[in-house]
PDB file of N, CA and C in Angstrom:
ATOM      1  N   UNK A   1      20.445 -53.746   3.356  1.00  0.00           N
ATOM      2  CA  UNK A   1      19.724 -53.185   4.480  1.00  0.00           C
ATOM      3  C   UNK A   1      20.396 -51.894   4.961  1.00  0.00           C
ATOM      4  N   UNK A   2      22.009 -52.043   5.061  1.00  0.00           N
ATOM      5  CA  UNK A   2      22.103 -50.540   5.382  1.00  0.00           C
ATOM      6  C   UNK A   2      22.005 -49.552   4.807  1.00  0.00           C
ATOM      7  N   UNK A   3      22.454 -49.574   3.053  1.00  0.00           N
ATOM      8  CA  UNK A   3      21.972 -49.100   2.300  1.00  0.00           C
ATOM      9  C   UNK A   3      20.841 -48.196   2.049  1.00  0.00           C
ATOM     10  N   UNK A   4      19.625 -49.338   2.320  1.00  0.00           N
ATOM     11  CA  UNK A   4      18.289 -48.969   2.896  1.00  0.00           C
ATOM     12  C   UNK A   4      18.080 -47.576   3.772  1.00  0.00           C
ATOM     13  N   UNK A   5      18.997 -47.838   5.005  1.00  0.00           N
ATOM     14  CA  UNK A   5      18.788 -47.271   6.460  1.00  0.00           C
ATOM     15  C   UNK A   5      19.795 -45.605   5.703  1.00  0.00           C
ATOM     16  N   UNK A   6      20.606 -45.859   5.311  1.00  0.00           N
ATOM     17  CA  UNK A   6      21.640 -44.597   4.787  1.00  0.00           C
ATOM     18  C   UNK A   6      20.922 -43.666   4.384  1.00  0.00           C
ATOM     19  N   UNK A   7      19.330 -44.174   2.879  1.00  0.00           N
ATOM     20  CA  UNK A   7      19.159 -43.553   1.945  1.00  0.00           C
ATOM     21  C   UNK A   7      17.755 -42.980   3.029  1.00  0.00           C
ATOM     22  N   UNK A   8      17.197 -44.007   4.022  1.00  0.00           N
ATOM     23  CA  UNK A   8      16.166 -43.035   4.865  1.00  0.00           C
ATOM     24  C   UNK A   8      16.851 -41.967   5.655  1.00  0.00           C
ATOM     25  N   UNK A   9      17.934 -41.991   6.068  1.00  0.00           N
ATOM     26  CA  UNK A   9      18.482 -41.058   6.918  1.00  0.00           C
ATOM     27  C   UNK A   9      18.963 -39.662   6.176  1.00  0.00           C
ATOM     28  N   UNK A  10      19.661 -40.403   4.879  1.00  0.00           N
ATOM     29  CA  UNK A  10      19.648 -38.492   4.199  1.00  0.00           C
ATOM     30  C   UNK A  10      18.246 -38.012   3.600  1.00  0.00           C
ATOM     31  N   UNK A  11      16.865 -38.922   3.390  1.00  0.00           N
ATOM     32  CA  UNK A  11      15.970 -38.018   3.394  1.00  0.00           C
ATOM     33  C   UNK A  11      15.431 -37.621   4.480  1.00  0.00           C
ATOM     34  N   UNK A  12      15.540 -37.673   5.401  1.00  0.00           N
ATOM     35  CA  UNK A  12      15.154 -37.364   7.084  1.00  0.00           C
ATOM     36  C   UNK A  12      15.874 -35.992   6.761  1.00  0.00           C
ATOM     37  N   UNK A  13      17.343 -36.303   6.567  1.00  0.00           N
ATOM     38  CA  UNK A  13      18.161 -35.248   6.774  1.00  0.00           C
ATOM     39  C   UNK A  13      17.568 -33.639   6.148  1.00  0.00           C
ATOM     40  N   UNK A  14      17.467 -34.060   4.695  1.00  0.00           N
ATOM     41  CA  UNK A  14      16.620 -33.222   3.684  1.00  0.00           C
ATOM     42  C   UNK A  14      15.492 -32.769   4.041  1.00  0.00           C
ATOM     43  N   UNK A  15      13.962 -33.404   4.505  1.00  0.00           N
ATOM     44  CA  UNK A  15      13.293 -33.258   4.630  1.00  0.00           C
ATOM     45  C   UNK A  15      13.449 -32.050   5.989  1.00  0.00           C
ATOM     46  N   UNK A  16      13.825 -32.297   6.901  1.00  0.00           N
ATOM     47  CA  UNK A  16      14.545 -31.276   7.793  1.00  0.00           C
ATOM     48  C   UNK A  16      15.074 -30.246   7.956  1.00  0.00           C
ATOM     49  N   UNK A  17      16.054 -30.114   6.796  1.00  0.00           N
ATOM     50  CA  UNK A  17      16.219 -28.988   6.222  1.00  0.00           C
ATOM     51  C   UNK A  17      15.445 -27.985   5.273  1.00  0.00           C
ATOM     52  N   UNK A  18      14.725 -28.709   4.582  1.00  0.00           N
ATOM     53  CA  UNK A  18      13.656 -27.856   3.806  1.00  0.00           C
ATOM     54  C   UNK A  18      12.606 -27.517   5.130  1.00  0.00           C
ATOM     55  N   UNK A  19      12.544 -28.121   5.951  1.00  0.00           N
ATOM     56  CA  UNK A  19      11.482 -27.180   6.632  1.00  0.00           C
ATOM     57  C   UNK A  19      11.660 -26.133   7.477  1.00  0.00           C
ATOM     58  N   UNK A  20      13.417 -26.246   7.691  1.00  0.00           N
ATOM     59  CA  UNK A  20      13.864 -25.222   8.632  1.00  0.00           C
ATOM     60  C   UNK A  20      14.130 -23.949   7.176  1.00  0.00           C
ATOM     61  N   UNK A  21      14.139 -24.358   6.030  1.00  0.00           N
ATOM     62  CA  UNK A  21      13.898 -23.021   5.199  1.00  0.00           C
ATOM     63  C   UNK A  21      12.367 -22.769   5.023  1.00  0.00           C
ATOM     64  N   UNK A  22      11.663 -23.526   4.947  1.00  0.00           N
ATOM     65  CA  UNK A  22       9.999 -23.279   5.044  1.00  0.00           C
ATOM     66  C   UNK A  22       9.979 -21.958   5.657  1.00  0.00           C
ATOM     67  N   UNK A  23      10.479 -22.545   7.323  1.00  0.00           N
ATOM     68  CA  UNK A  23       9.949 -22.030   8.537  1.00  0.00           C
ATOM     69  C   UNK A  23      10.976 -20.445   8.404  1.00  0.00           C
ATOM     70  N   UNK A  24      12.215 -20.259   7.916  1.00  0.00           N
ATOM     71  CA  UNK A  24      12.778 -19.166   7.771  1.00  0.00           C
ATOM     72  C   UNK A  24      12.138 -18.635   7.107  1.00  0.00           C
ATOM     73  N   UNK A  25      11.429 -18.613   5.875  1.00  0.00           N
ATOM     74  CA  UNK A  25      10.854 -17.453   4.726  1.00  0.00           C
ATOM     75  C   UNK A  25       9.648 -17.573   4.814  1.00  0.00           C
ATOM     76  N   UNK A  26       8.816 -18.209   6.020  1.00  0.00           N
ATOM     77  CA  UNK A  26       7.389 -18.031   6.165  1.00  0.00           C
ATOM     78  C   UNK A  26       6.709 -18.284   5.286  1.00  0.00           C
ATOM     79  N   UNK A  27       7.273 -19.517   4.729  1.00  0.00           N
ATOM     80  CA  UNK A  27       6.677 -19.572   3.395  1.00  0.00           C
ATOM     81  C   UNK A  27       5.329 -20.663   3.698  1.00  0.00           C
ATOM     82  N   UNK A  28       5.613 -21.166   4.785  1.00  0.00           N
ATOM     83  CA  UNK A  28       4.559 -21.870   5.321  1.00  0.00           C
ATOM     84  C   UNK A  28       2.800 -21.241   5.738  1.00  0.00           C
ATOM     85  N   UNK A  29       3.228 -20.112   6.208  1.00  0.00           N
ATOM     86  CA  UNK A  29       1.826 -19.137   6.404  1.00  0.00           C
ATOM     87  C   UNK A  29       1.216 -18.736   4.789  1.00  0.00           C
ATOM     88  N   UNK A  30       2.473 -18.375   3.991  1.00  0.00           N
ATOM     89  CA  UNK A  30       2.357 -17.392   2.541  1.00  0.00           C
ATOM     90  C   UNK A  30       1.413 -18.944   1.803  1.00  0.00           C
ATOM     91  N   UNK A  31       1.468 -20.360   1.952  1.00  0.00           N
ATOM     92  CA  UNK A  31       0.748 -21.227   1.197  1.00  0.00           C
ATOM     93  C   UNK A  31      -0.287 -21.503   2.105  1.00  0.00           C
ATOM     94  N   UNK A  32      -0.382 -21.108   3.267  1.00  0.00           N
ATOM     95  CA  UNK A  32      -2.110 -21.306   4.133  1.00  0.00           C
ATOM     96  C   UNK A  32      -2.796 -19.962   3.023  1.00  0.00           C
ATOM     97  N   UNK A  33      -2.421 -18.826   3.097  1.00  0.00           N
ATOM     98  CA  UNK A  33      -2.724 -17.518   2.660  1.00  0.00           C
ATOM     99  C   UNK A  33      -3.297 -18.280   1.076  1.00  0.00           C
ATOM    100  N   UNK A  34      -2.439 -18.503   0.474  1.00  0.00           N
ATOM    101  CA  UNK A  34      -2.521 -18.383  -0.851  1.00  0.00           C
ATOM    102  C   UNK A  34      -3.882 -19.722  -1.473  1.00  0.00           C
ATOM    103  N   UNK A  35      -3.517 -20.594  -0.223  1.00  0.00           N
ATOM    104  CA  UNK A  35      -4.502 -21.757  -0.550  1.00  0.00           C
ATOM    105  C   UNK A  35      -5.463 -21.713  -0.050  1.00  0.00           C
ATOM    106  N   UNK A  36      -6.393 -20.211   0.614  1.00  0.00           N
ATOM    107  CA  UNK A  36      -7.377 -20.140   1.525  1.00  0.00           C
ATOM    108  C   UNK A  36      -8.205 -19.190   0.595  1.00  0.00           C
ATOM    109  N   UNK A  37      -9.335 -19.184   0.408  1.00  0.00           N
ATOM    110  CA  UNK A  37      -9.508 -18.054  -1.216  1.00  0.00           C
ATOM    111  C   UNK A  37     -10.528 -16.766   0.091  1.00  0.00           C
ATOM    112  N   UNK A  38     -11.082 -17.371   0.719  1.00  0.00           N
ATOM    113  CA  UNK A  38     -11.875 -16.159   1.752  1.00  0.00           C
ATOM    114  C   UNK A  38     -10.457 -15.663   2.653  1.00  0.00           C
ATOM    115  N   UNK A  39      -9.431 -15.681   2.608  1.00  0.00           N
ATOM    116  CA  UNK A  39      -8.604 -15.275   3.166  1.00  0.00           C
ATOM    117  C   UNK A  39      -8.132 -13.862   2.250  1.00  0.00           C
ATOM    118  N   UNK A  40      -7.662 -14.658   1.134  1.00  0.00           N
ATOM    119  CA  UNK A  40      -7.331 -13.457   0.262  1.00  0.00           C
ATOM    120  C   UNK A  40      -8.277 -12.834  -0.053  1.00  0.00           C
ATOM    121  N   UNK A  41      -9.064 -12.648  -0.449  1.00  0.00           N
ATOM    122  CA  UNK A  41     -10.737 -11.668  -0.537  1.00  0.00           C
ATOM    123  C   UNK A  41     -10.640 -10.888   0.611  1.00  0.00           C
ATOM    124  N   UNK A  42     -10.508 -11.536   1.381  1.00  0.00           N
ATOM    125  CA  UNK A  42     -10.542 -10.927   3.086  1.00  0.00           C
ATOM    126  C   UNK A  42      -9.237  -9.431   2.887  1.00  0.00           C
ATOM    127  N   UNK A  43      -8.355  -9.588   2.532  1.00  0.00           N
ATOM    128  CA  UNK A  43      -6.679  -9.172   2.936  1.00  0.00           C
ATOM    129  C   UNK A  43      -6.556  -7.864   1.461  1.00  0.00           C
ATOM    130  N   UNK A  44      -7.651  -7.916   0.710  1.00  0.00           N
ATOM    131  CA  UNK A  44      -7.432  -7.841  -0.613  1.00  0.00           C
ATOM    132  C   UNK A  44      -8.681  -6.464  -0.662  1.00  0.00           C
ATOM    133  N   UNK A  45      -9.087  -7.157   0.058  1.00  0.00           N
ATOM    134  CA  UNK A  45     -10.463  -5.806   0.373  1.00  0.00           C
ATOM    135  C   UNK A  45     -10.130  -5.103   1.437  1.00  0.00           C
ATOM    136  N   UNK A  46      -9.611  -5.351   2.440  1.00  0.00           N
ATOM    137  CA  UNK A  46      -8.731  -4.547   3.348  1.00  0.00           C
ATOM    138  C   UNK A  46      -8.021  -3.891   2.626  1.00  0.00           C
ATOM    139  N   UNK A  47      -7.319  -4.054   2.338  1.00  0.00           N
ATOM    140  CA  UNK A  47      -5.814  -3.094   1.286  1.00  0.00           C
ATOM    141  C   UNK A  47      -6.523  -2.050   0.430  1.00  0.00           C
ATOM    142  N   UNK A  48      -7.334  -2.567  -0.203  1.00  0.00           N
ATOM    143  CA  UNK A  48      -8.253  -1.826  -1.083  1.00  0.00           C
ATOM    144  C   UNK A  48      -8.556  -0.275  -0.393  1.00  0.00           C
ATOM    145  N   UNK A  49      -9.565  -0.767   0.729  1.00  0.00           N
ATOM    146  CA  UNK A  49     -10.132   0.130   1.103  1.00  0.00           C
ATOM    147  C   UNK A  49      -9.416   1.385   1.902  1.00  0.00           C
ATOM    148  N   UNK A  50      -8.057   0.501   2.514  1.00  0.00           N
ATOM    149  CA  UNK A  50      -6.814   1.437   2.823  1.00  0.00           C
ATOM    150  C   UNK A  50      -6.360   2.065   2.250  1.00  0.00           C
ATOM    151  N   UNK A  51      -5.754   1.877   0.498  1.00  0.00           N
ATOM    152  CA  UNK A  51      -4.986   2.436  -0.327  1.00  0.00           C
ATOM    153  C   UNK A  51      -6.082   3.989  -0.501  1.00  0.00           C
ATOM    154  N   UNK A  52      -7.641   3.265  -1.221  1.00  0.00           N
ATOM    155  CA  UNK A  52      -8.600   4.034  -1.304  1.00  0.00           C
ATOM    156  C   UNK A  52      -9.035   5.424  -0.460  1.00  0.00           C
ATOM    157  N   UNK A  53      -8.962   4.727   1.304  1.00  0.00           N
ATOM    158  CA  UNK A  53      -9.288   6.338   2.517  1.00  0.00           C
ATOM    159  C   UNK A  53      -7.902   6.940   2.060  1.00  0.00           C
ATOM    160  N   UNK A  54      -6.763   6.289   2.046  1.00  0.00           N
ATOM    161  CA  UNK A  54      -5.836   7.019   2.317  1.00  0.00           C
ATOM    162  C   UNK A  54      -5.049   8.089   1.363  1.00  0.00           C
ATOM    163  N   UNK A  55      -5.671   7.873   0.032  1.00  0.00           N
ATOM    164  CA  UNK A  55      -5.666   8.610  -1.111  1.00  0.00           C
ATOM    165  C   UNK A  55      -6.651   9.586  -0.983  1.00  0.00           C
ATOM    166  N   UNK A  56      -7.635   9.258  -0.494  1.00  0.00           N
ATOM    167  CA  UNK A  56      -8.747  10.498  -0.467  1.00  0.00           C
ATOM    168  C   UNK A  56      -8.080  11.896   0.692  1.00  0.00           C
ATOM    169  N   UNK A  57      -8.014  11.624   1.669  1.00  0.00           N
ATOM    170  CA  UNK A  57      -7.559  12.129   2.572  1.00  0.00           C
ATOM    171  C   UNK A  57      -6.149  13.040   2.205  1.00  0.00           C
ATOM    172  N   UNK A  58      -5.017  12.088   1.329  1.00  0.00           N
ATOM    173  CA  UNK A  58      -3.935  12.743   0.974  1.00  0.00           C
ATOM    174  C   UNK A  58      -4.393  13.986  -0.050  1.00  0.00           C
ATOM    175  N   UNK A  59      -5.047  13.238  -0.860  1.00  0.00           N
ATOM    176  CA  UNK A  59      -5.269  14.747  -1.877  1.00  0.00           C
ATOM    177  C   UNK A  59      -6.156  15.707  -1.237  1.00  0.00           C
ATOM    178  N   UNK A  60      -7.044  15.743  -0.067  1.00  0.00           N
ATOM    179  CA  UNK A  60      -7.617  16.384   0.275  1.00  0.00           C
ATOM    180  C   UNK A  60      -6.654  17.325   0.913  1.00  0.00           C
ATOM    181  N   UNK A  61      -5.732  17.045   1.444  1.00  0.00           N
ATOM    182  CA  UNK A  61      -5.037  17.850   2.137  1.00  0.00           C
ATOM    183  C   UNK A  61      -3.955  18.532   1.473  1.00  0.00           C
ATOM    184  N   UNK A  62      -3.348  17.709   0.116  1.00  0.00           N
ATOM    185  CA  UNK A  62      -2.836  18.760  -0.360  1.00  0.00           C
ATOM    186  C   UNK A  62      -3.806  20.173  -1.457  1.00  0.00           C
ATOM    187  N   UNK A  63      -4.303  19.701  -1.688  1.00  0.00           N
ATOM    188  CA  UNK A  63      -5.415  20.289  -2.279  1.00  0.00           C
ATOM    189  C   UNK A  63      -5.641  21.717  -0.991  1.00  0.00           C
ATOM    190  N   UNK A  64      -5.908  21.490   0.377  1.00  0.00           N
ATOM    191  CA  UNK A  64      -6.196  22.294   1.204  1.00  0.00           C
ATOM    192  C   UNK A  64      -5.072  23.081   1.227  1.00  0.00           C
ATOM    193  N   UNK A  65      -4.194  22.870   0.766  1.00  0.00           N
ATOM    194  CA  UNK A  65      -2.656  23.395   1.150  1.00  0.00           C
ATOM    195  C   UNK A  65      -2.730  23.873   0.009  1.00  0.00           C
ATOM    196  N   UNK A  66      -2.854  23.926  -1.225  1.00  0.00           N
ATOM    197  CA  UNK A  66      -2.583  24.754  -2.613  1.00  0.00           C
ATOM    198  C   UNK A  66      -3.206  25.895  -1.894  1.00  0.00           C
ATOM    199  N   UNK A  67      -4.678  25.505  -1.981  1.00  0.00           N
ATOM    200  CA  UNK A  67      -5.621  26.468  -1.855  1.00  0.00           C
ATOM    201  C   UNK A  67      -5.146  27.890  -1.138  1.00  0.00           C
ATOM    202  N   UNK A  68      -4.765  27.239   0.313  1.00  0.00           N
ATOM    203  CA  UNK A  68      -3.847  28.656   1.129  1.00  0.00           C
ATOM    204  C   UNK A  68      -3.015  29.153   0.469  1.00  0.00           C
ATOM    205  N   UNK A  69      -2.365  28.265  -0.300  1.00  0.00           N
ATOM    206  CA  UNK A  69      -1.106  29.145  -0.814  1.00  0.00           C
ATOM    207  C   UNK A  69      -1.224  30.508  -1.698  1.00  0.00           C
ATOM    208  N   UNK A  70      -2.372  29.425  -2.534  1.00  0.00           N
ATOM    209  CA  UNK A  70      -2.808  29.899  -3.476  1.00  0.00           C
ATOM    210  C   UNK A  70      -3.747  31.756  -3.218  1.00  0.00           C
ATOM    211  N   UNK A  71      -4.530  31.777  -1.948  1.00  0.00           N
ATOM    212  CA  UNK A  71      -4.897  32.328  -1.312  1.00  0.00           C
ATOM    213  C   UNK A  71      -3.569  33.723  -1.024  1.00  0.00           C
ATOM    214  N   UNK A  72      -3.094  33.119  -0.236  1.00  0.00           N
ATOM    215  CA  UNK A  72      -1.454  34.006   0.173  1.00  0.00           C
ATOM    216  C   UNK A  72      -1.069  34.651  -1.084  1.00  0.00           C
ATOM    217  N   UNK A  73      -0.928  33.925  -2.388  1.00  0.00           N
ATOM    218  CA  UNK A  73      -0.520  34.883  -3.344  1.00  0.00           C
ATOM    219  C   UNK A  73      -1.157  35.815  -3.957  1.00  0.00           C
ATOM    220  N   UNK A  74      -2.766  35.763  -3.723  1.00  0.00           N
ATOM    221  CA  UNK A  74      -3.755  36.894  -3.901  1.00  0.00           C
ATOM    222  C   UNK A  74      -3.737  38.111  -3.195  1.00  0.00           C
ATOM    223  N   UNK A  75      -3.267  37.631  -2.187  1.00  0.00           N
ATOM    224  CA  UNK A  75      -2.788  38.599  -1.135  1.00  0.00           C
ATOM    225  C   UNK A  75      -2.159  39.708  -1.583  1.00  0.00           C
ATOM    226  N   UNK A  76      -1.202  39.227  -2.024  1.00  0.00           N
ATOM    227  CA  UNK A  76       0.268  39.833  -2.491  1.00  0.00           C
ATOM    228  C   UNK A  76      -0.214  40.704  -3.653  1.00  0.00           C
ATOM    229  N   UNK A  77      -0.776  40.511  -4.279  1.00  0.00           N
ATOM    230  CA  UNK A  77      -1.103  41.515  -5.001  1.00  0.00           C
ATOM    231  C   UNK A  77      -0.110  41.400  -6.195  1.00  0.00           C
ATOM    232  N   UNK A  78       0.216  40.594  -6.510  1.00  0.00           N
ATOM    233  CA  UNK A  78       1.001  40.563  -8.048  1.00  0.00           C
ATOM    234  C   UNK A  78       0.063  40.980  -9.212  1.00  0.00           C
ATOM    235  N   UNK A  79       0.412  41.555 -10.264  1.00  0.00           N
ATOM    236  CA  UNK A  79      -0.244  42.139 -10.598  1.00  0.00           C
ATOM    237  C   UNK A  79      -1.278  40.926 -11.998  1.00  0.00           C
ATOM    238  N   UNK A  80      -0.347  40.678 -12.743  1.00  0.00           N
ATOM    239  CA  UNK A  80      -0.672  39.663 -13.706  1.00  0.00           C
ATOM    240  C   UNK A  80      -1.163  38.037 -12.984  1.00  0.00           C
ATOM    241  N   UNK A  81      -0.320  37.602 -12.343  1.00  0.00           N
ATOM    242  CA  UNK A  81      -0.483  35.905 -11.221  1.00  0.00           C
ATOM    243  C   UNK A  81      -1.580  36.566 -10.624  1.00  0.00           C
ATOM    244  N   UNK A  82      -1.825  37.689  -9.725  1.00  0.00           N
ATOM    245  CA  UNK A  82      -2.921  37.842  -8.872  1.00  0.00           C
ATOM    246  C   UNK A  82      -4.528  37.489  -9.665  1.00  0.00           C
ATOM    247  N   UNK A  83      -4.373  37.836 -10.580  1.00  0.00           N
ATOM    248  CA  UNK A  83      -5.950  38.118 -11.185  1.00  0.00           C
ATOM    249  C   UNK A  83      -6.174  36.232 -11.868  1.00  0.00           C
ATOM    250  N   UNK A  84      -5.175  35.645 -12.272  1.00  0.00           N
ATOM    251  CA  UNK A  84      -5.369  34.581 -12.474  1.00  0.00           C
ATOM    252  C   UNK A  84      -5.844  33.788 -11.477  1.00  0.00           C
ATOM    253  N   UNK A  85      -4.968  34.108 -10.327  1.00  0.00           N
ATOM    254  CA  UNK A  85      -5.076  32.939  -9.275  1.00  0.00           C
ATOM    255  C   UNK A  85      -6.337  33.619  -8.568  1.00  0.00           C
ATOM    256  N   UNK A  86      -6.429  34.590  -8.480  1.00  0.00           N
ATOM    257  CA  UNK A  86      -8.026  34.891  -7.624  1.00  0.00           C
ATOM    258  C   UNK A  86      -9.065  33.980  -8.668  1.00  0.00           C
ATOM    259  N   UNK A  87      -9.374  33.956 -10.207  1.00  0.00           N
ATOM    260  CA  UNK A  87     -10.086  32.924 -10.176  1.00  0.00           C
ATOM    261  C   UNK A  87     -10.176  31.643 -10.458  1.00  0.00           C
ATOM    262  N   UNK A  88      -8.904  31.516 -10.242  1.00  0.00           N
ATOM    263  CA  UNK A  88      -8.991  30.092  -9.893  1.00  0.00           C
ATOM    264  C   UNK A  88      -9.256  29.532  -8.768  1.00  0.00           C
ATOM    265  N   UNK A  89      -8.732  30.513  -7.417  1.00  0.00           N
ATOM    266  CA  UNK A  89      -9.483  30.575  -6.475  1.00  0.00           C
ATOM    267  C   UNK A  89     -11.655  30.335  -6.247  1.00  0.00           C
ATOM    268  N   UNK A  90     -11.843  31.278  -6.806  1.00  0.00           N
ATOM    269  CA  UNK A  90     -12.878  31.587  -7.101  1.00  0.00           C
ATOM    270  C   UNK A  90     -13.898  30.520  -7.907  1.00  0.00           C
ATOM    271  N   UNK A  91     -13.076  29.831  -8.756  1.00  0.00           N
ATOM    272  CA  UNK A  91     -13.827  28.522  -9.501  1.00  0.00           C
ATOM    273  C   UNK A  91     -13.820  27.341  -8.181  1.00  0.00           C
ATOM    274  N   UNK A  92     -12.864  27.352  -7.789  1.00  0.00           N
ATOM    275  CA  UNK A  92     -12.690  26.267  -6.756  1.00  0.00           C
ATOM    276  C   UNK A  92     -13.441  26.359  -5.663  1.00  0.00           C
ATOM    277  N   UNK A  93     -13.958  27.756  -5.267  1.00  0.00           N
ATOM    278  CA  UNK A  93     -15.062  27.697  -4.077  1.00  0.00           C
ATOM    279  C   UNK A  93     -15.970  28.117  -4.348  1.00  0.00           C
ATOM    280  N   UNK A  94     -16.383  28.325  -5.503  1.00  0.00           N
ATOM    281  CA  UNK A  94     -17.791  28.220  -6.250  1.00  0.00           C
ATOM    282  C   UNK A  94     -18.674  26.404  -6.178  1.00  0.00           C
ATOM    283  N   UNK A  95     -17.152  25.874  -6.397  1.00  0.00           N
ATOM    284  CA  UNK A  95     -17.588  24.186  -7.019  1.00  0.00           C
ATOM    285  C   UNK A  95     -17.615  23.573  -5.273  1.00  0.00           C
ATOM    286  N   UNK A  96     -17.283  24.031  -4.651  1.00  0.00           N
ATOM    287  CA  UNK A  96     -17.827  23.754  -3.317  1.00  0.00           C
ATOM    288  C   UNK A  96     -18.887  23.481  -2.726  1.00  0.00           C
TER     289      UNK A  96
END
């Protein structure tokens, strides 16, 4: 019988401890997440559509930023770079 009582008490003990690591690495939310399938669809199409605006937007802006530069060095009047970059300029706000 005590035997018995010893071998329930170190799995109490165990069981206790694995949940205070559960509860440290959140691993408890990460298997609601993982075992919920409209959850991940949900989290998965979000991200998506984030990675997606936020790529559009980035290249748009560097793209806007060549362009000036690109612009600025027409300016300048180099003699050989100038005539290139005016049409490349020029293709690029044609396709506009």
């Amino acid at each position: 019988m005590w035997l018995k009582k010893r071998k329930i008490n170190l799995l109490e003990k165990s069981i206790q401890k694995l949940i205070s690591i559960l509860q440290e690495g959140n691993y408890l939310e990460w298997s609601y997440i993982l075992g919920n399938k409209k959850e991940i669809i949900k989290r998965n199409l979000l991200a998506g559509i984030s990675r997606g605006v936020g790529i559009g937007i980035g290249v748009t802006i560097i793209t806007a930023i060549l362009i000036i530069l690109l612009q600025k060095i027409v300016t300048l009047n180099i003699p050989v770079i100038g005539e290139y970059i005016a049409d490349i300029v020029e293709i690029v706000e044609k396709s506009r």
